[in-house]
N, C-alpha and C. Protein backbone atom coordinates (compact mmCIF):
# COMPACT_ATOMS: atom_id res chain seq x y z
N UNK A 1 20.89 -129.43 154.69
CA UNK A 1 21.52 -128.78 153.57
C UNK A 1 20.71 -127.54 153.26
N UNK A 2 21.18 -126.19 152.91
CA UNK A 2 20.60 -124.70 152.87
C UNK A 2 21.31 -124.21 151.49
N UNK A 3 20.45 -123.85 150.68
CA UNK A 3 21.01 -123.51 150.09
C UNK A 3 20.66 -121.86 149.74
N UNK A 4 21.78 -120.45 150.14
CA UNK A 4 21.38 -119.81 150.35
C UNK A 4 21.26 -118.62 148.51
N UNK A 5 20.31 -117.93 149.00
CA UNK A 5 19.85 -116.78 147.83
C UNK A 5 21.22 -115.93 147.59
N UNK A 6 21.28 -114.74 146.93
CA UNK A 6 22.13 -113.91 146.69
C UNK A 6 21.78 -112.73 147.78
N UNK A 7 21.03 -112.79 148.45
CA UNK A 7 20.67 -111.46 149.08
C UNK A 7 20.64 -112.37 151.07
N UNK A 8 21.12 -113.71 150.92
CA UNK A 8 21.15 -114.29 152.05
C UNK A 8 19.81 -114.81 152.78
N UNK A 9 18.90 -114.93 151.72
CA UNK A 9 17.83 -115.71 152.31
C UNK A 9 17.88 -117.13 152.27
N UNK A 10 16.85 -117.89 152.58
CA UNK A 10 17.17 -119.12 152.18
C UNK A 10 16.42 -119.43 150.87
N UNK A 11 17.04 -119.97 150.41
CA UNK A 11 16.24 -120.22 148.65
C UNK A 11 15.69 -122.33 148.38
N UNK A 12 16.84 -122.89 149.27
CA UNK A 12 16.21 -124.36 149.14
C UNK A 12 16.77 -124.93 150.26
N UNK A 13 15.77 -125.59 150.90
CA UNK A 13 16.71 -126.04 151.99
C UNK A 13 16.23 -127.97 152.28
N UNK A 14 16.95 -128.77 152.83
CA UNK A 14 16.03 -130.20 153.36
C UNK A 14 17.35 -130.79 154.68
N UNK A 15 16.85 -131.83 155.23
CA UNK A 15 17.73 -132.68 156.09
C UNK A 15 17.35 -134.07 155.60
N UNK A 16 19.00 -134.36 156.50
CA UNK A 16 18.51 -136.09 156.61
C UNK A 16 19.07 -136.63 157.39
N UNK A 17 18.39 -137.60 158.42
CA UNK A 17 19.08 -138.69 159.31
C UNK A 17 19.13 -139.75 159.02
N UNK A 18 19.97 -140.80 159.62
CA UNK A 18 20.16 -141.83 159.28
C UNK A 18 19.63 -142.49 160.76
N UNK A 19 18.89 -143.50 160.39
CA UNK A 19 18.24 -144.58 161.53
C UNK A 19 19.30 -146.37 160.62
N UNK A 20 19.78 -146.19 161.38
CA UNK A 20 21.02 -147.93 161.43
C UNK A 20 21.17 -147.58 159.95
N UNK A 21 20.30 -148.39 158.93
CA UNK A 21 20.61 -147.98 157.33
C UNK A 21 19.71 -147.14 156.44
N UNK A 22 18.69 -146.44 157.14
CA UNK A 22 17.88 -146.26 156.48
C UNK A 22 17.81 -144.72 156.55
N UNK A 23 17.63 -143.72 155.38
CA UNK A 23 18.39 -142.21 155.33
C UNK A 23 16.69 -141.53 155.59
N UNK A 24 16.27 -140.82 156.53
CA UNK A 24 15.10 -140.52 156.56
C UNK A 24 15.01 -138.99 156.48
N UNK A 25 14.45 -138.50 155.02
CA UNK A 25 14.46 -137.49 154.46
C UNK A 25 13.43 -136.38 154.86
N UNK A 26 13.43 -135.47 155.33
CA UNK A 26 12.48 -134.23 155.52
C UNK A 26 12.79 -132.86 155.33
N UNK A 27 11.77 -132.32 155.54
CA UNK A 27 11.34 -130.63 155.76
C UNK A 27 12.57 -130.50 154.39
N UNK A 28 12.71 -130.92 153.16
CA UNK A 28 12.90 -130.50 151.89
C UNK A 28 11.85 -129.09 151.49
N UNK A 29 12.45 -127.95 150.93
CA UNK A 29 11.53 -126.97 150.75
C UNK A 29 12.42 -126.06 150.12
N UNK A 30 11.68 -125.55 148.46
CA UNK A 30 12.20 -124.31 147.84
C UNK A 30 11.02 -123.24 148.11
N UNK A 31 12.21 -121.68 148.47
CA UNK A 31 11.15 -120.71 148.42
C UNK A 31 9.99 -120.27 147.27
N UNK A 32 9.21 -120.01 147.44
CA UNK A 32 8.10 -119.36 146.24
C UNK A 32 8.83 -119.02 145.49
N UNK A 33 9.38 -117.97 145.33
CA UNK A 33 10.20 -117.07 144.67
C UNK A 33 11.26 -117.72 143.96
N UNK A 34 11.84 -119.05 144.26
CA UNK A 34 13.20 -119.30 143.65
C UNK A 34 12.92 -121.12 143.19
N UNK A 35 11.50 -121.31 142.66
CA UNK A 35 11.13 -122.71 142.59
C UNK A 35 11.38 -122.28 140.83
N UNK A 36 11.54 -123.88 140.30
CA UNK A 36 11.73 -123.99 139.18
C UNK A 36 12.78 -124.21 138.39
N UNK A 37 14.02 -123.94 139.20
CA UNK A 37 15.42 -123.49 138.81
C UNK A 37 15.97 -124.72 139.30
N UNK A 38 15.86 -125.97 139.53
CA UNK A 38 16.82 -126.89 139.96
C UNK A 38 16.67 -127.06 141.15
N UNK A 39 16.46 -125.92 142.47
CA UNK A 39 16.81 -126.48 143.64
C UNK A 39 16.79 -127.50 144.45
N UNK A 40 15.38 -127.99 144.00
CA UNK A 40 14.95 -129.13 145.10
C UNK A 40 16.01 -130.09 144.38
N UNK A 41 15.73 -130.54 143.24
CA UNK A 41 17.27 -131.41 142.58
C UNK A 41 18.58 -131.40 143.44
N UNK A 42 18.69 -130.03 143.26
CA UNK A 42 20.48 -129.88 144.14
C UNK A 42 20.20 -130.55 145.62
N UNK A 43 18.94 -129.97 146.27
CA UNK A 43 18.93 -130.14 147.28
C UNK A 43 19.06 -131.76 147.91
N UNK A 44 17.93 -132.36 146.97
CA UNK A 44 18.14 -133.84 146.95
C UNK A 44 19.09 -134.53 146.56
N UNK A 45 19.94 -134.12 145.83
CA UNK A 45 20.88 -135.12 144.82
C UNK A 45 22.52 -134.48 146.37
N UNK A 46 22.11 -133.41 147.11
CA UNK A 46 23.22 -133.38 148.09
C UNK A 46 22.66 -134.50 149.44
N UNK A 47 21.23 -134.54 149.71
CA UNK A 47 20.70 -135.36 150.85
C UNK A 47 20.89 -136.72 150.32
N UNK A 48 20.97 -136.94 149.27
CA UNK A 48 21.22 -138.40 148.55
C UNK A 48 22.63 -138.82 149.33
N UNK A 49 23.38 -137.96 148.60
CA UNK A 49 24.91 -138.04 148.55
C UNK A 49 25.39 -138.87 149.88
N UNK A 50 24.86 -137.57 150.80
CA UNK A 50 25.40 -137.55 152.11
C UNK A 50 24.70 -138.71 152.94
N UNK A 51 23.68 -139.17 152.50
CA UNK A 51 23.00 -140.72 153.01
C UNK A 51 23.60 -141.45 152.32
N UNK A 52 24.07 -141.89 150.64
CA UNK A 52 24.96 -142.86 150.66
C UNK A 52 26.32 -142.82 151.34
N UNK A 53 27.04 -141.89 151.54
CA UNK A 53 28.08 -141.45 152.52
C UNK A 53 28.46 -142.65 153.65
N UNK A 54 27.30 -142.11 154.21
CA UNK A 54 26.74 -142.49 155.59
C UNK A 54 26.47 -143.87 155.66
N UNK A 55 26.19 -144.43 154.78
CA UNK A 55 25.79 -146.37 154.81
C UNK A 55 24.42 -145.96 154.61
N UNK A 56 23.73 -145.38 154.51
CA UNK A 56 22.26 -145.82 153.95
C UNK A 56 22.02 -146.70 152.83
N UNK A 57 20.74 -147.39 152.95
CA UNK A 57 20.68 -148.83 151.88
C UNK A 57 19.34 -148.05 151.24
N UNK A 58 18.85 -147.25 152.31
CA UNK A 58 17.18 -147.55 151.61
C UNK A 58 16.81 -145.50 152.37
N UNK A 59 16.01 -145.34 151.54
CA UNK A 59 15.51 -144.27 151.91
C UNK A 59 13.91 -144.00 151.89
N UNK A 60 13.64 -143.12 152.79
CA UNK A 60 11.96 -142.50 153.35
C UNK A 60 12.13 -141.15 153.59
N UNK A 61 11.12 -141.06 152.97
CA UNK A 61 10.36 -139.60 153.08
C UNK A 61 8.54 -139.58 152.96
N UNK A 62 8.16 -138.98 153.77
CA UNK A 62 6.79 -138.63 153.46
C UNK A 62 6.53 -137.11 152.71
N UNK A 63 6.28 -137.03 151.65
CA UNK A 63 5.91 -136.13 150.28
C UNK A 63 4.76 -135.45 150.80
N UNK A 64 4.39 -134.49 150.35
CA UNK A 64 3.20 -133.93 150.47
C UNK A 64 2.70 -133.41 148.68
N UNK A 65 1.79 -133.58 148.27
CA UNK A 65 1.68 -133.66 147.06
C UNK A 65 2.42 -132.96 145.96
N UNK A 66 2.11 -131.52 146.72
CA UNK A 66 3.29 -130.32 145.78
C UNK A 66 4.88 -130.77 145.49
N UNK A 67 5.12 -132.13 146.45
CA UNK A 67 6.41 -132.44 146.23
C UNK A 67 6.65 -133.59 145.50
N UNK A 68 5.90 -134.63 145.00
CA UNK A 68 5.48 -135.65 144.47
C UNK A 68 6.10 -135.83 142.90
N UNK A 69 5.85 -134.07 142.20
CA UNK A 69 6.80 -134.41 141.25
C UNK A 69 8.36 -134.60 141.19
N UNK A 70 8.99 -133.43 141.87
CA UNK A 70 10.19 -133.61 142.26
C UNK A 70 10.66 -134.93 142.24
N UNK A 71 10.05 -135.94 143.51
CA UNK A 71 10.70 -137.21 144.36
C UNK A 71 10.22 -137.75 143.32
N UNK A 72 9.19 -137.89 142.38
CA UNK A 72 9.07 -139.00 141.20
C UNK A 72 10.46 -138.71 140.08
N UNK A 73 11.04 -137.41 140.00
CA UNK A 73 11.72 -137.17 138.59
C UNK A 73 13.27 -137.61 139.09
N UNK A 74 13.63 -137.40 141.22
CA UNK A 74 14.91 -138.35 141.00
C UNK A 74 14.54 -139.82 141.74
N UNK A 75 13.64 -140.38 141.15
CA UNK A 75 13.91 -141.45 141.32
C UNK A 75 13.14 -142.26 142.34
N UNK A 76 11.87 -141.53 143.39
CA UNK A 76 11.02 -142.42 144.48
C UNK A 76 10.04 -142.51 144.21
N UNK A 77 9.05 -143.56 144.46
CA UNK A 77 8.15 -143.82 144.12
C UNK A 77 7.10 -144.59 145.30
N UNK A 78 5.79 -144.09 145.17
CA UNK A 78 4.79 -144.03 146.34
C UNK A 78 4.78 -145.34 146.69
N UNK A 79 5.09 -145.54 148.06
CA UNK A 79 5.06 -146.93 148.62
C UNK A 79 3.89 -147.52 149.63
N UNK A 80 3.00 -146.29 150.30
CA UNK A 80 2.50 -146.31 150.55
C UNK A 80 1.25 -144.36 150.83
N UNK A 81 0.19 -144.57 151.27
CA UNK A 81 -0.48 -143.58 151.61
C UNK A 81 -0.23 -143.02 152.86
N UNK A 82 -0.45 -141.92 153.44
CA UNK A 82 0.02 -141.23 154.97
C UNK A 82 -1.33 -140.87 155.70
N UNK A 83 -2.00 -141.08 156.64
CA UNK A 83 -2.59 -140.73 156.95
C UNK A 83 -2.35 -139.59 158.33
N UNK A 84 -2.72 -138.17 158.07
CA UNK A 84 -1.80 -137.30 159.29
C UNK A 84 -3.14 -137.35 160.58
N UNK A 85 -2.48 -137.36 161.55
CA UNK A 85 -3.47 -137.08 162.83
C UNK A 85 -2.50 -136.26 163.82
N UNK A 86 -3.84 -136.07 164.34
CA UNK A 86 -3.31 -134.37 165.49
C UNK A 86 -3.72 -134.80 166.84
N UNK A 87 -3.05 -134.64 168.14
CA UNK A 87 -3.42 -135.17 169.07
C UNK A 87 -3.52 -133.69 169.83
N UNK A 88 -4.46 -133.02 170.42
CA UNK A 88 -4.32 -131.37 171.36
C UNK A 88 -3.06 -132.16 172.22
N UNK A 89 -1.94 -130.73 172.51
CA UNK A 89 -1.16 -131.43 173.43
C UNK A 89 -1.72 -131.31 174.92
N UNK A 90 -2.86 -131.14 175.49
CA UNK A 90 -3.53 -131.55 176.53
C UNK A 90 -3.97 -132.91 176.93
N UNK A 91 -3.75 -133.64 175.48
CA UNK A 91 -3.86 -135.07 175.83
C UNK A 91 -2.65 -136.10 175.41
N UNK A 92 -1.87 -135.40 175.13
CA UNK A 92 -0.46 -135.53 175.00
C UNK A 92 0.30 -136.91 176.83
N UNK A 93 0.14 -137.59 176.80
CA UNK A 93 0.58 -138.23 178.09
C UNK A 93 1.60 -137.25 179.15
N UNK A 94 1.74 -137.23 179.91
CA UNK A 94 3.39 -137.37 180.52
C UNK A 94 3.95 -137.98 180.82
């Protein structure tokens, strides 16, 4: 879901897939410039939509802190901690 500026930039944008029932939410993001105004709301309350749509029962996302208020004000709450790791892709298998 994109939601675009008046001048055709992007101003809020996120996705979502569905794994069997479960709606798995990412790369949610309002520009600098156009935060404050609702978007991430719209943005979420359309990724909602379209995962109940879809048969989703249960939903995931991993937050990164700056986003924490947002996902607390519609409604998710920390289920667990993330720990990120980086693998060089030189050791990446084939």
């Amino acid at each position: 879901m994109t939601h675009t500026a008046a001048d055709g930039g992007i101003a809020a944008e996120g996705q979502v897939a569905l794994s069997d029932s479960v709606a798995v939410i990412g790369q949610v993001a309002t520009a600098p410039e156009h935060r404050r105004r609702g978007l991430g709301l719209l943005v979420m309350s359309h990724l909602g939509a379209a995962a109940n749509e879809a048969g989703a029962t249960t939903g995931l996302l991993v937050a990164t802190v700056d986003g924490e208020a947002l996902y607390s004000t519609v409604g998710w709450s920390t289920y667990s901690e993330v720990t990120p790791a980086l693998l060089p892709a030189s050791r990446v298998p084939s």
